[in-house]
C-alpha atoms as a PDB file:
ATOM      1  CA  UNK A   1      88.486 106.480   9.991  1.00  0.00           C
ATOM      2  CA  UNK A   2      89.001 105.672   6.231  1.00  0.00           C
ATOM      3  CA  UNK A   3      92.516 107.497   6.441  1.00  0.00           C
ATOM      4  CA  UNK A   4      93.170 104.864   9.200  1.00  0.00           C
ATOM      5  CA  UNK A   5      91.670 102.056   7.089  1.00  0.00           C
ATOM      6  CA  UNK A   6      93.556 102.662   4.469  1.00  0.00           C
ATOM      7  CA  UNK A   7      97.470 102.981   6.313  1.00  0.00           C
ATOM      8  CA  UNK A   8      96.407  99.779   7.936  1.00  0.00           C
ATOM      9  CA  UNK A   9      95.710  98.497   4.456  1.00  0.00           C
ATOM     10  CA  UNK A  10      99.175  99.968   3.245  1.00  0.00           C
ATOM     11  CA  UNK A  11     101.112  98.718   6.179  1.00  0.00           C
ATOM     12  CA  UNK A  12      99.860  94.699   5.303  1.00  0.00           C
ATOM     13  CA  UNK A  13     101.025  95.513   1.505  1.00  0.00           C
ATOM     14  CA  UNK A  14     104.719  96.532   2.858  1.00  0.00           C
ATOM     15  CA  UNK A  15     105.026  93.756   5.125  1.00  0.00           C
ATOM     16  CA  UNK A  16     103.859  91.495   2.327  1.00  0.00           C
ATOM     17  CA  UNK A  17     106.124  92.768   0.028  1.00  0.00           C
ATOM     18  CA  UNK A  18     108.696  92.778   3.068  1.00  0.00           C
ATOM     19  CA  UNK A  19     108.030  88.791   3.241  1.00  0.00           C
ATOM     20  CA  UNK A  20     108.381  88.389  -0.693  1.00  0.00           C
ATOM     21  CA  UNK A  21     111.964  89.967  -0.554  1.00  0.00           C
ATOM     22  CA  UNK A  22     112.981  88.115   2.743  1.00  0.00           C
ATOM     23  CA  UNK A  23     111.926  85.122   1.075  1.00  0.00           C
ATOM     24  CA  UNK A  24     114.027  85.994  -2.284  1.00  0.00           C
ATOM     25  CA  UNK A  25     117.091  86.857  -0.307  1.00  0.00           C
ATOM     26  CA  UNK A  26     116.461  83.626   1.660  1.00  0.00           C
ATOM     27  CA  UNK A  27     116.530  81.712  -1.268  1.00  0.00           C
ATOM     28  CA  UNK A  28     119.388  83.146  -2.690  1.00  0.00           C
ATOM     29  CA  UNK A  29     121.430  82.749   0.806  1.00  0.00           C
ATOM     30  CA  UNK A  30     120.495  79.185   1.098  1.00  0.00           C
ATOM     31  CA  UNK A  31     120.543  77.600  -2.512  1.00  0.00           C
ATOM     32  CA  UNK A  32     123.525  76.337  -2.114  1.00  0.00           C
ATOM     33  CA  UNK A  33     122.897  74.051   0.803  1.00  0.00           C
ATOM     34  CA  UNK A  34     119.372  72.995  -0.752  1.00  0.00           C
ATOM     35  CA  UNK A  35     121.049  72.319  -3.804  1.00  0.00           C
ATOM     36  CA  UNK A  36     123.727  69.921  -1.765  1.00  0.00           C
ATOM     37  CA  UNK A  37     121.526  68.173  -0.384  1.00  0.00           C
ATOM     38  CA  UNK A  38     119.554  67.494  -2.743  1.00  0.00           C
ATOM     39  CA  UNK A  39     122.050  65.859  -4.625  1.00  0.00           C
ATOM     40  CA  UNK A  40     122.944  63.970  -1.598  1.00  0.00           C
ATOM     41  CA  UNK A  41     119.455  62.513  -2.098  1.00  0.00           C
ATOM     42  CA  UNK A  42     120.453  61.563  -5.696  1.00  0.00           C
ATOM     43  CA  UNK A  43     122.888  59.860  -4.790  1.00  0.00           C
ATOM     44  CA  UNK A  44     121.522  58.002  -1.791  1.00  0.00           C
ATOM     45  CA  UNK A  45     119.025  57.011  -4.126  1.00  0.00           C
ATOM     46  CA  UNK A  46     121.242  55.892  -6.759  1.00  0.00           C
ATOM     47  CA  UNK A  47     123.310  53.734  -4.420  1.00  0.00           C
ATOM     48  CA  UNK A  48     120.077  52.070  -2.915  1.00  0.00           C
ATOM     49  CA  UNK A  49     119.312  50.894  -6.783  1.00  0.00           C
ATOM     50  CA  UNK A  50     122.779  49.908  -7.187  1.00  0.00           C
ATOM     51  CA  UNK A  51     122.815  47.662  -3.834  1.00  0.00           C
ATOM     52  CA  UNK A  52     119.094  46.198  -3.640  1.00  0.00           C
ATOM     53  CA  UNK A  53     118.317  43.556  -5.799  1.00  0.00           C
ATOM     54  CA  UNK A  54     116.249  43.639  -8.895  1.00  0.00           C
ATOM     55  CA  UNK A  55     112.903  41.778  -8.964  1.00  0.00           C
ATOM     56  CA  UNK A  56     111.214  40.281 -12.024  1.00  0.00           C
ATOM     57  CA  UNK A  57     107.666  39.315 -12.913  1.00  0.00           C
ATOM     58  CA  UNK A  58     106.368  36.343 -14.491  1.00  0.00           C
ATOM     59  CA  UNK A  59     102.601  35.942 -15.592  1.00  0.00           C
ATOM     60  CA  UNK A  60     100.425  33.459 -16.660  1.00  0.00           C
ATOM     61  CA  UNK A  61      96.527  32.788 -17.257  1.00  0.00           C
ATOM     62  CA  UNK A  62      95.242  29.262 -15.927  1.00  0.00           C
ATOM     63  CA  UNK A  63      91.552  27.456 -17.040  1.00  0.00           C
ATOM     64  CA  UNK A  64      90.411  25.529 -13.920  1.00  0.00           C
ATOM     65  CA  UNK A  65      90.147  21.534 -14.344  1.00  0.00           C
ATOM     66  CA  UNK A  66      86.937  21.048 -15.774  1.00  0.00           C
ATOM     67  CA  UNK A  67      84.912  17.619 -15.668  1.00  0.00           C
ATOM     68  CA  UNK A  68      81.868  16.494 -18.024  1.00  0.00           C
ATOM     69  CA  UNK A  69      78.285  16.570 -17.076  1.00  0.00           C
ATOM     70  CA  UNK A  70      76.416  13.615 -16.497  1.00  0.00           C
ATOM     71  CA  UNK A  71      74.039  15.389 -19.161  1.00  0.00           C
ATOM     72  CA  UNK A  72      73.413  17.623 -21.492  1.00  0.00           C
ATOM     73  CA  UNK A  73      72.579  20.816 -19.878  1.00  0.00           C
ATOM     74  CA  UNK A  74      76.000  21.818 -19.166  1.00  0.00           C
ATOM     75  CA  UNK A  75      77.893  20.633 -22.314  1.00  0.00           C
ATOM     76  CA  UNK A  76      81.525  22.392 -21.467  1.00  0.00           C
ATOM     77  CA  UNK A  77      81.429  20.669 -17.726  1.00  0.00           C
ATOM     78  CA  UNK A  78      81.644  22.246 -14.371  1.00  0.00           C
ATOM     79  CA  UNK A  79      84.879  23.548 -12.724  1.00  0.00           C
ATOM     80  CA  UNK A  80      86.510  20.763 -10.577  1.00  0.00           C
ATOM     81  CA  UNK A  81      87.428  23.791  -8.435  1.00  0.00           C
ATOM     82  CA  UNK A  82      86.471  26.929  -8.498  1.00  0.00           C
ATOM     83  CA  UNK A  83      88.997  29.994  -8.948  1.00  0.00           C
ATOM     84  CA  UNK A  84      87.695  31.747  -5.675  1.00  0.00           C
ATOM     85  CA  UNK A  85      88.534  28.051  -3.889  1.00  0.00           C
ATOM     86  CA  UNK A  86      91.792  27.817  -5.669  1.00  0.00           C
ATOM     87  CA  UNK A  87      92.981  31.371  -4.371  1.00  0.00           C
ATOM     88  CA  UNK A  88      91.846  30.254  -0.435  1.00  0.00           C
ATOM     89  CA  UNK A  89      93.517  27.064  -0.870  1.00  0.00           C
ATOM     90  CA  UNK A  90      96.888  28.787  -2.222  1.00  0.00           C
ATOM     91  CA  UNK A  91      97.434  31.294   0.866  1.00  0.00           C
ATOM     92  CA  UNK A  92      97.935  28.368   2.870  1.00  0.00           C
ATOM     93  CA  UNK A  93     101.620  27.367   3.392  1.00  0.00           C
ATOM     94  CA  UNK A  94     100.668  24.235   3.988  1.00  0.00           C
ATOM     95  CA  UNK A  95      99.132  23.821  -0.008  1.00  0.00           C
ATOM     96  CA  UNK A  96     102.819  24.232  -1.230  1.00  0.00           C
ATOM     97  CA  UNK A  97     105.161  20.959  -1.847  1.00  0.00           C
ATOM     98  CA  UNK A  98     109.512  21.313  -0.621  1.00  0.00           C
ATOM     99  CA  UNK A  99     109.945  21.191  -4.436  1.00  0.00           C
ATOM    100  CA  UNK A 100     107.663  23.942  -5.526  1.00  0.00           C
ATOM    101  CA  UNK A 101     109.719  25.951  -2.750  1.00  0.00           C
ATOM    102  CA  UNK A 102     112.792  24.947  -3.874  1.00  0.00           C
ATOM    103  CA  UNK A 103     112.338  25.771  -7.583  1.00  0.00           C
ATOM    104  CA  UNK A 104     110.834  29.440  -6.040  1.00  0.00           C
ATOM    105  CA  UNK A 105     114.434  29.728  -4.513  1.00  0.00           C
ATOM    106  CA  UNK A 106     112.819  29.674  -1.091  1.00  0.00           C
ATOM    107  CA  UNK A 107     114.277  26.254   0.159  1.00  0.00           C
ATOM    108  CA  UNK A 108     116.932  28.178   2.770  1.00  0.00           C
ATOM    109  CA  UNK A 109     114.256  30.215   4.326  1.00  0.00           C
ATOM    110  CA  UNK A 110     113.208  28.844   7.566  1.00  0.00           C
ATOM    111  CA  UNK A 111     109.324  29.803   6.406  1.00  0.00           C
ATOM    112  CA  UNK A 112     109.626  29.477   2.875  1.00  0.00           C
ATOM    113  CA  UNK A 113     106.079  28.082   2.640  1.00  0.00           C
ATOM    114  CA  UNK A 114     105.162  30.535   4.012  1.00  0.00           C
ATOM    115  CA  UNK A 115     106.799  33.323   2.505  1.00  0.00           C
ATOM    116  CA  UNK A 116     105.633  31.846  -0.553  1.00  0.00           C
ATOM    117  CA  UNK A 117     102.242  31.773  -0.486  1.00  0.00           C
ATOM    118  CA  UNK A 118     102.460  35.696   0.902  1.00  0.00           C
ATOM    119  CA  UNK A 119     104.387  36.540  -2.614  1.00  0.00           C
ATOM    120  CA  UNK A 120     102.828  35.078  -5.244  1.00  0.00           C
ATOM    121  CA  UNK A 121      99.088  36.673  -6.870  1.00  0.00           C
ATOM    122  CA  UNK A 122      96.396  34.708  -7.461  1.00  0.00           C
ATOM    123  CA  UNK A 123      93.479  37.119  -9.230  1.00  0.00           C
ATOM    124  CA  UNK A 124      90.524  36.480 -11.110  1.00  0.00           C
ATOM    125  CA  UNK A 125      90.365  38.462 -14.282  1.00  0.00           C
ATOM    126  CA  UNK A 126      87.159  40.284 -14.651  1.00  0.00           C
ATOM    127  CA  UNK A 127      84.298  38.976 -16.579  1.00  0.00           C
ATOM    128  CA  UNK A 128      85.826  35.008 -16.860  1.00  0.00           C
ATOM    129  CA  UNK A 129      84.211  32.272 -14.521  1.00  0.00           C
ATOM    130  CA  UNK A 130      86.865  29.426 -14.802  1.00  0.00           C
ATOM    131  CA  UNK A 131      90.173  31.719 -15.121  1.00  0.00           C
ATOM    132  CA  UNK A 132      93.012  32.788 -12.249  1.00  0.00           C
ATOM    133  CA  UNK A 133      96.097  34.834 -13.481  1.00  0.00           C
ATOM    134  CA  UNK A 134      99.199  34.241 -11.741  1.00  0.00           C
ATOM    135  CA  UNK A 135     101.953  35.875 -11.034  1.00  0.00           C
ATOM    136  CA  UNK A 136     105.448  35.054  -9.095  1.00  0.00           C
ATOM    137  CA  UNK A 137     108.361  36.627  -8.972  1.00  0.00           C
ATOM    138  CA  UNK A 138     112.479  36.317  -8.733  1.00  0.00           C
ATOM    139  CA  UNK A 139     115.967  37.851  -9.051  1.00  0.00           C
ATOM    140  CA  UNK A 140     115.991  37.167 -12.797  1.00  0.00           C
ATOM    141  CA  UNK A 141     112.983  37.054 -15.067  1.00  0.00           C
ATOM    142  CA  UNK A 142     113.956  33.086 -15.709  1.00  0.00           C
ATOM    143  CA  UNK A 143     113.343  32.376 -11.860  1.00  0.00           C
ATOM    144  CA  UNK A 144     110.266  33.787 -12.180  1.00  0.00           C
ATOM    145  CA  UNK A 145     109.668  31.742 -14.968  1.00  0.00           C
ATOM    146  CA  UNK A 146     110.913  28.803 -13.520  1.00  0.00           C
ATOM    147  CA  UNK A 147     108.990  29.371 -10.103  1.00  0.00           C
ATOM    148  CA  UNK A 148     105.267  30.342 -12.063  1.00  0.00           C
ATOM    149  CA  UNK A 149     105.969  26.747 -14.107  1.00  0.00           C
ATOM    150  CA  UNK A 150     106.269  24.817 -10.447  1.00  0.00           C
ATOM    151  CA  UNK A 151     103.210  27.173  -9.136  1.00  0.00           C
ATOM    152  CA  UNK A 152     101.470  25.728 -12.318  1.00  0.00           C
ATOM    153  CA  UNK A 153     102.486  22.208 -12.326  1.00  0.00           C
ATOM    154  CA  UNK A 154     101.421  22.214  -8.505  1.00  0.00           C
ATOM    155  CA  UNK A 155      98.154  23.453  -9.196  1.00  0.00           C
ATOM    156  CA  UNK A 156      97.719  21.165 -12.137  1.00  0.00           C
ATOM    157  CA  UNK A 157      98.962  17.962  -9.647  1.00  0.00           C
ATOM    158  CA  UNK A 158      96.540  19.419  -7.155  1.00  0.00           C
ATOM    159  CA  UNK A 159      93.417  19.350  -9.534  1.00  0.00           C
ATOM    160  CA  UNK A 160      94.229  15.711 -10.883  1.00  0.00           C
ATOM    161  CA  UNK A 161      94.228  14.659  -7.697  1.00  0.00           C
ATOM    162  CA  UNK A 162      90.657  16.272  -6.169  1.00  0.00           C
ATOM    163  CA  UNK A 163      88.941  14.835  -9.641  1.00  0.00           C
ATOM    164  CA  UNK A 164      90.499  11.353  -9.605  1.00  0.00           C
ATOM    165  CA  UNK A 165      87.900   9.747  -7.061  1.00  0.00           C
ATOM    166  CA  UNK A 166      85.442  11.324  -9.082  1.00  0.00           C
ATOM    167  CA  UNK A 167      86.746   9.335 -12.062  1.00  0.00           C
ATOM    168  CA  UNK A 168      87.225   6.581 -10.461  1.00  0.00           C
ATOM    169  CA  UNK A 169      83.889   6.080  -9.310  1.00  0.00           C
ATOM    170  CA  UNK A 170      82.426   6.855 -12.442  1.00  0.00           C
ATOM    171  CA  UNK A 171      84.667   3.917 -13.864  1.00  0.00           C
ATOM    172  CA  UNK A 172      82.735   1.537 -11.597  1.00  0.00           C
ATOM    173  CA  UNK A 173      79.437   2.808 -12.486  1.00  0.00           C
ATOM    174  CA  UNK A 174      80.514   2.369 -16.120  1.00  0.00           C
ATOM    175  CA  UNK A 175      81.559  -1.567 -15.980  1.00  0.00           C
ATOM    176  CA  UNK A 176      78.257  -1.885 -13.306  1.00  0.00           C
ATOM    177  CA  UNK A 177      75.995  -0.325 -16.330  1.00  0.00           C
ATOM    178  CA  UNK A 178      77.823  -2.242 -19.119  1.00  0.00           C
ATOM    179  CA  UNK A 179      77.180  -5.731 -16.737  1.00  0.00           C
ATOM    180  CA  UNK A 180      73.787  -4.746 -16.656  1.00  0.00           C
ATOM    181  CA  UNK A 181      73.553  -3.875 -20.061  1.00  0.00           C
ATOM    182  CA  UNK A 182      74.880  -7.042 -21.142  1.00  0.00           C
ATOM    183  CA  UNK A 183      71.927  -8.923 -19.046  1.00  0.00           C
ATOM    184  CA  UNK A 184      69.327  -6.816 -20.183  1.00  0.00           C
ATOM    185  CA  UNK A 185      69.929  -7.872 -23.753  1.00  0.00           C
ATOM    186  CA  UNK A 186      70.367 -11.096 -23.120  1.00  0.00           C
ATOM    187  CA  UNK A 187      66.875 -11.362 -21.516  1.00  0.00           C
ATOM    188  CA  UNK A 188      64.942  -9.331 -24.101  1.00  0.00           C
ATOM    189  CA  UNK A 189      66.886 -11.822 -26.919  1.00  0.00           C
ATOM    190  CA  UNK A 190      65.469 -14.806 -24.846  1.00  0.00           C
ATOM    191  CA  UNK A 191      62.105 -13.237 -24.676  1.00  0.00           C
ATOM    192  CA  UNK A 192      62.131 -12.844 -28.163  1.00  0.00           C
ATOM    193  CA  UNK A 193      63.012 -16.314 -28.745  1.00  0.00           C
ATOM    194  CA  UNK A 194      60.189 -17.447 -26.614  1.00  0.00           C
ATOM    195  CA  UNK A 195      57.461 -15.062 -28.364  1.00  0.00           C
ATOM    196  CA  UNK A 196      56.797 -13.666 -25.240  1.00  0.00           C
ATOM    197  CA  UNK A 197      57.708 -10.047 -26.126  1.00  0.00           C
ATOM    198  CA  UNK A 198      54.822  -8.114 -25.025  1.00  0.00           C
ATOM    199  CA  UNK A 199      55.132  -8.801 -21.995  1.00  0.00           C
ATOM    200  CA  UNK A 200      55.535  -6.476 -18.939  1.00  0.00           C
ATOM    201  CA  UNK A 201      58.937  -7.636 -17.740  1.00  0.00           C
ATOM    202  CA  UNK A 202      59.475  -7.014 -21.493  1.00  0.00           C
ATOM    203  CA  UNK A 203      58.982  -3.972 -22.071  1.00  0.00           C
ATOM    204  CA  UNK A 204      60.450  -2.647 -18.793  1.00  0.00           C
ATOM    205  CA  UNK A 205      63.821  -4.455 -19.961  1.00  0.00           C
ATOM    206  CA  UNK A 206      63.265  -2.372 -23.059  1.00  0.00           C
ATOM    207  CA  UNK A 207      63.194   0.931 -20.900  1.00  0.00           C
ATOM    208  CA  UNK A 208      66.161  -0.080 -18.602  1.00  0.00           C
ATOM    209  CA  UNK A 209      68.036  -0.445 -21.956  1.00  0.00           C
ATOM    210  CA  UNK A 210      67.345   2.899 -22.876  1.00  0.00           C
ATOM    211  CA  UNK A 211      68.332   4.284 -19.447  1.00  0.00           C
ATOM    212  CA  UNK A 212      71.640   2.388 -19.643  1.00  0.00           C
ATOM    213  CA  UNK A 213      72.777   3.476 -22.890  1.00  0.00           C
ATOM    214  CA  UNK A 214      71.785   7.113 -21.942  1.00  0.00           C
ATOM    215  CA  UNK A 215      73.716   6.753 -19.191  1.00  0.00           C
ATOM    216  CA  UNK A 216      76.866   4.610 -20.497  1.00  0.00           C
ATOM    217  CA  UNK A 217      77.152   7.311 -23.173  1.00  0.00           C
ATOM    218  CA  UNK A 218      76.845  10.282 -20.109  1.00  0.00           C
ATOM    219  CA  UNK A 219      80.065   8.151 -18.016  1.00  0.00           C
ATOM    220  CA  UNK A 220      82.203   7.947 -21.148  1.00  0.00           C
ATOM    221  CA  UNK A 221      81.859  11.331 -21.876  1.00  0.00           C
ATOM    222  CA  UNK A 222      83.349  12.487 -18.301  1.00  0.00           C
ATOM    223  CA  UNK A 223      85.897   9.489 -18.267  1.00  0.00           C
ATOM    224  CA  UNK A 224      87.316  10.339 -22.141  1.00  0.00           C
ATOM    225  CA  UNK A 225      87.285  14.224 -21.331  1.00  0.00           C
ATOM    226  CA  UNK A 226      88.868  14.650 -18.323  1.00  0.00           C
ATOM    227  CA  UNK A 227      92.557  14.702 -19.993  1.00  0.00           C
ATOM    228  CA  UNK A 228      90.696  16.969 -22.570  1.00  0.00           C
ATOM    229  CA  UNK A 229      89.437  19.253 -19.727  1.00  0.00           C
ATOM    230  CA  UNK A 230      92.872  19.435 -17.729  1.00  0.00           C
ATOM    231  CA  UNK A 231      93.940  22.358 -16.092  1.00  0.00           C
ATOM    232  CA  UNK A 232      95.849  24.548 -18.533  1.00  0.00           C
ATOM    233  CA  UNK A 233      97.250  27.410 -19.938  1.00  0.00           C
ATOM    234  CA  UNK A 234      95.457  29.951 -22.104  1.00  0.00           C
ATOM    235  CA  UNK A 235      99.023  31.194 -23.524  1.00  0.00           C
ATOM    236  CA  UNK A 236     102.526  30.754 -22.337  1.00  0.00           C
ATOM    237  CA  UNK A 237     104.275  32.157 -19.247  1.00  0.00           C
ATOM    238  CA  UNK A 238     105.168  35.737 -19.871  1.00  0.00           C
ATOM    239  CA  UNK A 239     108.153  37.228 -18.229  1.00  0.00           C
ATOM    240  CA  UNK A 240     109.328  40.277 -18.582  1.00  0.00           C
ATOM    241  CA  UNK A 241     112.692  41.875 -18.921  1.00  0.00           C
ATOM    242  CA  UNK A 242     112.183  44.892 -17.080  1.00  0.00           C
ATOM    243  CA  UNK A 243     112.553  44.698 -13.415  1.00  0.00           C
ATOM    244  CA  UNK A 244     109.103  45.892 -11.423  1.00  0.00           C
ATOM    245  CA  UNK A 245     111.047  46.637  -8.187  1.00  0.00           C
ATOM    246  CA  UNK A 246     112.856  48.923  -7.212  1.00  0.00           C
ATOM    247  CA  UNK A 247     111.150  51.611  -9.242  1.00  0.00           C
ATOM    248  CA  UNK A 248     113.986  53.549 -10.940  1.00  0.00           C
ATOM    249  CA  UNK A 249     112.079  56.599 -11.438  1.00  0.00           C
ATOM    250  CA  UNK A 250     110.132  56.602  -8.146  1.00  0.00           C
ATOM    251  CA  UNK A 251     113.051  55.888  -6.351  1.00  0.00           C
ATOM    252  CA  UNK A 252     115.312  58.775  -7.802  1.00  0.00           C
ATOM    253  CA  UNK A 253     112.165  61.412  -7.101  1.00  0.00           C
ATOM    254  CA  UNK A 254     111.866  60.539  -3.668  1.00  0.00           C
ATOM    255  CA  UNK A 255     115.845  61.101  -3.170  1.00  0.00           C
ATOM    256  CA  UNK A 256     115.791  64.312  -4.974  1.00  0.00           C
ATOM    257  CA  UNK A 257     112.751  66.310  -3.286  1.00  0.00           C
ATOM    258  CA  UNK A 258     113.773  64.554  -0.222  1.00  0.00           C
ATOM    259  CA  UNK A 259     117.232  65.704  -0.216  1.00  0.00           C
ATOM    260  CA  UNK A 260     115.592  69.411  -1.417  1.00  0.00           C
ATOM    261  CA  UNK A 261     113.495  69.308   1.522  1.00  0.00           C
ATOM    262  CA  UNK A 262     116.276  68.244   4.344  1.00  0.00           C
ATOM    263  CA  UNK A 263     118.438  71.179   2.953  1.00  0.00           C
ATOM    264  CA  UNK A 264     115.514  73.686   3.129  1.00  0.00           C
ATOM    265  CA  UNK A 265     114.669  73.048   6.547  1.00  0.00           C
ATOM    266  CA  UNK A 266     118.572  73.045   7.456  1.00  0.00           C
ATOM    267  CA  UNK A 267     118.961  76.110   5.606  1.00  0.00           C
ATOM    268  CA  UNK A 268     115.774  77.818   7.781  1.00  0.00           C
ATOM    269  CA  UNK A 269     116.662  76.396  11.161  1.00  0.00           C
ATOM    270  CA  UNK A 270     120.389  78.099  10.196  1.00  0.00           C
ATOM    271  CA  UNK A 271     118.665  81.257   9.746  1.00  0.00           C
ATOM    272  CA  UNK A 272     116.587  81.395  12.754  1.00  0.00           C
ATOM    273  CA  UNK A 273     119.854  79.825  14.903  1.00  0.00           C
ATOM    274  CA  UNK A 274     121.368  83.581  13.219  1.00  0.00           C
ATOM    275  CA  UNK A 275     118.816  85.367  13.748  1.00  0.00           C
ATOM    276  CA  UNK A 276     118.359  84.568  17.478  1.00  0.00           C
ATOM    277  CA  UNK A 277     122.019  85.368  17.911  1.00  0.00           C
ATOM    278  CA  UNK A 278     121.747  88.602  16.154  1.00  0.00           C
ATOM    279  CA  UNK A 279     118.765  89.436  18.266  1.00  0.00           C
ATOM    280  CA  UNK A 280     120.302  88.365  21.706  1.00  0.00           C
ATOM    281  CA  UNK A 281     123.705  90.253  20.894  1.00  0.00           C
ATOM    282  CA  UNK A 282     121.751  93.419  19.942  1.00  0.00           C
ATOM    283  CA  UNK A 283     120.425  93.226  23.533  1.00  0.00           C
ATOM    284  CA  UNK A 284     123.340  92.962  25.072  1.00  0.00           C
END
């Protein structure tokens, strides 16, 4: 039994070893075609960098349009949109002007809105509130540039625009409280003329005064910052000189091992095509 065991156990060694060396004389049979076409793959590679055009990055870091509190507790203002808004607003073609398209090089396309608002990235960095990063991209790094500037301007157009009713109304609130400003002093001055300054309607003047200053100073604070608080750009639009797509080096490694893999299953399927023939001409 253990005699048995152990030719069994001798037999799987040979025919291991047997595999090794058909695998080695494989190899050395069919380098030649795995090495050809795996050049082949090079080059296929090569010529799809030389033909498909380059694409560039451009980059930039936007603060949201921010508008002053009517008080105190929030002395930096409140976003007049918030980044997460900004981002849903931007996927829609329909948030993108013919000129913004135009400047993205887009204007020819019969969806160029659309294909727009698909390229461009709108993310929120992590760990800041009232920041989006953008990024666009083009054939050179300058129309990248060019189209992240209109992407930009838009958004800054877009902001002015959602906070100017706000501004507006608090411009009429701010002549209405001046008005009755004006009255209120003019009726404490005659009460004081007429000694009768302890009065209720007096001293409820008195408190209306205080209100309206309080709240005269509040409106002037959100009219005067608003240009302050614009949307804007933490630093200026970076675009580099390096193309992001096609990836050189990615590209190149897929050819090669691609090519290497073709020729090895060529190689294989010619050696079992021979083999078969061997075998069936042996029979006969």
């Amino acid at each position: 039994m253990d005699q048995d065991l152990m030719q069994q156990e001798s037999k799987l060694e040979l025919d291991e070893e047997i595999s090794l060396i058909d695998i080695l004389y494989f190899l050395k049979d069919a380098w030649k075609v795995i090495a050809i076409f795996g050049l082949i793959g090079v080059a296929l590679s090569t010529a799809y960098l030389a033909i498909t055009p380059k694409q560039y990055e451009a980059a930039a870091q936007i603060t949201m349009a921010q508008i002053g509190a009517a008080n105190n507790n929030n002395p930096l203002g409140v976003n007049i949109e918030e980044p997460a808004l900004l981002i849903a607003r931007m996927s829609s073609p329909t948030s993108f002007t013919p000129k913004v398209t135009a400047v993205c090089g887009l204007e020819n396309q019969a969806n160029g809105a659309l294909t727009l608002s698909k390229s461009i990235k709108l993310t929120v960095p992590k760990g800041v509130a009232n920041v989006v990063e953008l990024k666009t991209f083009g054939p050179t790094p300058q129309a990248a540039q060019e189209c992240n500037l209109a992407v930009f301007e838009h958004i800054k157009t877009t902001q002015s625009q959602i906070v100017a009713p706000y501004i507006a109304d608090a411009k009429v609130k701010l002549d209405d409280d001046i008005e009755r400003l004006a009255k209120a002093k003019d009726l404490v001055a005659k009460a004081d003329k007429s000694g009768s300054a302890i009065g209720a309607a007096y001293l409820s003047t008195r408190d209306e005064m205080r209100f309206l200053l309080d709240e005269i100073t509040a409106l002037k604070n959100i009219i005067l910052s608003n240009q302050r608080r614009a949307t804007r750009l933490v630093a200026p639009i970076y675009a580099s000189d390096a193309p992001i797509a096609p990836k050189k080096r990615v590209v190149l490694a897929a050819g090669l091992f691609g090519g290497l893999f073709l020729g090895l299953l060529i190689a294989l399927a010619r050696s079992m095509i021979a083999r078969i023939k061997s075998e069936a001409g042996g029979v006969l």
